[in-house]
C-alpha atoms as a PDB file:
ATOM      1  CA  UNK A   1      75.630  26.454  46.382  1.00  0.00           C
ATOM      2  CA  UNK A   2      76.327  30.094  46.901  1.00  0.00           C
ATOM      3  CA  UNK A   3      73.468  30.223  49.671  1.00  0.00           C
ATOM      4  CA  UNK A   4      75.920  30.006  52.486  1.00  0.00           C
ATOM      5  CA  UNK A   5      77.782  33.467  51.562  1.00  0.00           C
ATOM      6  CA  UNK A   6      74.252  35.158  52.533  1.00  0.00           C
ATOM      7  CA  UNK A   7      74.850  34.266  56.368  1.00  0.00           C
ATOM      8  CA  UNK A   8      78.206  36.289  56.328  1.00  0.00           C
ATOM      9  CA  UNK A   9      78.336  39.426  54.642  1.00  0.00           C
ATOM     10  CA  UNK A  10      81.710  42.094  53.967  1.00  0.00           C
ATOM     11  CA  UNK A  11      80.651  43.739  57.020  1.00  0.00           C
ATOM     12  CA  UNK A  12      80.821  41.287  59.134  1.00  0.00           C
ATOM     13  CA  UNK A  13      84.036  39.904  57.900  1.00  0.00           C
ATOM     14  CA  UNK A  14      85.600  43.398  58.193  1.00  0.00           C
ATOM     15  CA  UNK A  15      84.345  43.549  62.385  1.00  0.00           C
ATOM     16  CA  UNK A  16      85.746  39.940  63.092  1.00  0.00           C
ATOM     17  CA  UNK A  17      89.418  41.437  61.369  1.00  0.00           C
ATOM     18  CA  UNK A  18      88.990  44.316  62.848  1.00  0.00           C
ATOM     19  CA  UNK A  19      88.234  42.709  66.425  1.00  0.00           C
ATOM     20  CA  UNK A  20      91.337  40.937  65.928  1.00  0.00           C
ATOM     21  CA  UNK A  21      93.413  43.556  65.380  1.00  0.00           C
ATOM     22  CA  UNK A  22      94.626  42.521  62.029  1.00  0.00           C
ATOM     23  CA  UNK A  23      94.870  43.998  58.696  1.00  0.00           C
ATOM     24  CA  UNK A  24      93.049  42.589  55.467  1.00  0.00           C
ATOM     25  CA  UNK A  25      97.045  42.199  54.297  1.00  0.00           C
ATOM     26  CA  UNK A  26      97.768  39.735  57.488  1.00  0.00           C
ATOM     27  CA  UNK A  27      94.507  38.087  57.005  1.00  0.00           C
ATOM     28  CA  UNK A  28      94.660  37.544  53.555  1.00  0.00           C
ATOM     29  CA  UNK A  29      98.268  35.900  54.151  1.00  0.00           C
ATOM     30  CA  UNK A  30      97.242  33.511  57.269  1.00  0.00           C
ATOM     31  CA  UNK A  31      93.903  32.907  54.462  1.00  0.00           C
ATOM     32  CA  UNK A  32      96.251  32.252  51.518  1.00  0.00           C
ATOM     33  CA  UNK A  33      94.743  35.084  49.228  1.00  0.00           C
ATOM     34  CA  UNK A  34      96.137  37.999  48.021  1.00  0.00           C
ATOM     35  CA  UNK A  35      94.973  41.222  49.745  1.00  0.00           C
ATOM     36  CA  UNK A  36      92.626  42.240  46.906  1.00  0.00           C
ATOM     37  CA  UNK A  37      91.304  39.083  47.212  1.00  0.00           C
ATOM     38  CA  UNK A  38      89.788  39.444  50.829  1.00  0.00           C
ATOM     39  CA  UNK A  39      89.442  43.088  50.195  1.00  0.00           C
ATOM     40  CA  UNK A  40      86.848  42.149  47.527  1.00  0.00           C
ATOM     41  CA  UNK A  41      85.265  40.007  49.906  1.00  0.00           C
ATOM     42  CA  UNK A  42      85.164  42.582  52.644  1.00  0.00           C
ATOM     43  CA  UNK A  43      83.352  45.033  50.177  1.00  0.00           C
ATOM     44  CA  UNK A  44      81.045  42.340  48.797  1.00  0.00           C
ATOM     45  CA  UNK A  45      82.709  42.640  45.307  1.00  0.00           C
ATOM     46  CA  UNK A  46      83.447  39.262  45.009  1.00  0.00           C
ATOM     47  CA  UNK A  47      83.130  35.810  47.579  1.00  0.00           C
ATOM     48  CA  UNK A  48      85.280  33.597  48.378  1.00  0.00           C
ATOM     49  CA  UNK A  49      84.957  29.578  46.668  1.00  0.00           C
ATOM     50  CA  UNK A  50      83.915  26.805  48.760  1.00  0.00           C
ATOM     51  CA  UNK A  51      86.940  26.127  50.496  1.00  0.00           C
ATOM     52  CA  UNK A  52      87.853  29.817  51.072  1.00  0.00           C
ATOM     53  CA  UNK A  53      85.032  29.845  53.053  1.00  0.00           C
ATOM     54  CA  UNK A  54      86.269  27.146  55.289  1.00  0.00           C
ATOM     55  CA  UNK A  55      89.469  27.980  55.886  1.00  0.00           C
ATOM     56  CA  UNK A  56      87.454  31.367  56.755  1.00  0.00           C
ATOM     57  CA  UNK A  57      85.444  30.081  59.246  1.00  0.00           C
ATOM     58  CA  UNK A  58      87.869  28.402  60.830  1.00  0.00           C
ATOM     59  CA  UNK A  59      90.124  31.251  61.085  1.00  0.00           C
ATOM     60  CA  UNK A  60      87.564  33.523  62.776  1.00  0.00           C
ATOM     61  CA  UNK A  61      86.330  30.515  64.744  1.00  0.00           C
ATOM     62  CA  UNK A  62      83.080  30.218  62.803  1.00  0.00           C
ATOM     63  CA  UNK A  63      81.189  27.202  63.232  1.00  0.00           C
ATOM     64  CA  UNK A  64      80.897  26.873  59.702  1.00  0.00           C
ATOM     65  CA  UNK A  65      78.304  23.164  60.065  1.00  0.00           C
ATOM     66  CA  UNK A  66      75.917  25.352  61.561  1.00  0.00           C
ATOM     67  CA  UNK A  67      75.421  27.276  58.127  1.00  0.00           C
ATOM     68  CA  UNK A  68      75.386  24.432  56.275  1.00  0.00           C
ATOM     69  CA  UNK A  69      73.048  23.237  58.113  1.00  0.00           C
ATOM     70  CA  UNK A  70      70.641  25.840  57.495  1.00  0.00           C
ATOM     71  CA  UNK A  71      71.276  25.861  54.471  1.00  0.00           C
ATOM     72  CA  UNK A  72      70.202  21.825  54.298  1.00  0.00           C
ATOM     73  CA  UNK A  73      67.154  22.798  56.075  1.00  0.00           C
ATOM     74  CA  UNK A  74      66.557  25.681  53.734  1.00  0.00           C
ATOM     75  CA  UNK A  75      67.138  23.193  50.546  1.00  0.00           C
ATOM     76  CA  UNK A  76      65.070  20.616  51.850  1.00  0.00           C
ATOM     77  CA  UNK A  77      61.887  23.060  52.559  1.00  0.00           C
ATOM     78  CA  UNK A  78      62.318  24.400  48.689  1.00  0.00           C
ATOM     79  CA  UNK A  79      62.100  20.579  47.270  1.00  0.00           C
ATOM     80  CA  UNK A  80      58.929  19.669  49.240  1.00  0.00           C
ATOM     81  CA  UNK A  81      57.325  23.269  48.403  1.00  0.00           C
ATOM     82  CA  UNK A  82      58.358  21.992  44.454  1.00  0.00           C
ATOM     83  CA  UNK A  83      57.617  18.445  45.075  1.00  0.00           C
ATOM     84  CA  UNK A  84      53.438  20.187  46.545  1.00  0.00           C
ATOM     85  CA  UNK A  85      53.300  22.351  43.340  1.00  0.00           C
ATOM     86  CA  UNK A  86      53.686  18.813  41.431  1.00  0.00           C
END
């Protein structure tokens, strides 16, 4: 489940706020975290759940179906490399 947090690292979350001229305190506000929250994120201390990472995506315009699905393709390889080993 925690496949899609790969595609977007703390880097990359710190150049999209920074592109937008915001601070992790205004992004964390229009996100609904606290600022330690998306500070953790932006340091890769922590990730955000499920629907963090929505909301996320959507406020950086990320397409976020995309990643998922990769990550479906990705899932769908490992099951019929499991299902050959069988």
């Amino acid at each position: 489940m925690r496949d899609f947090f790969n595609n977007i690292t703390g880097d990359d979350l710190r150049r999209m706020r920074v592109n937008r001229r915001k601070t992790t305190k205004q992004v964390a506000k229009a996100l609904g975290v606290t600022r330690q929250t998306y500070e953790n994120w932006e340091n890769d201390i922590t990730q955000p759940k499920v629907n963090q990472f929505i909301i996320l995506c959507t406020y950086h315009c990320i397409d976020f179906s995309s990643i998922f699905s990769q990550i479906r393709g990705k899932k769908i390889d490992e099951i019929k490399t499991r299902e050959k080993k069988s």
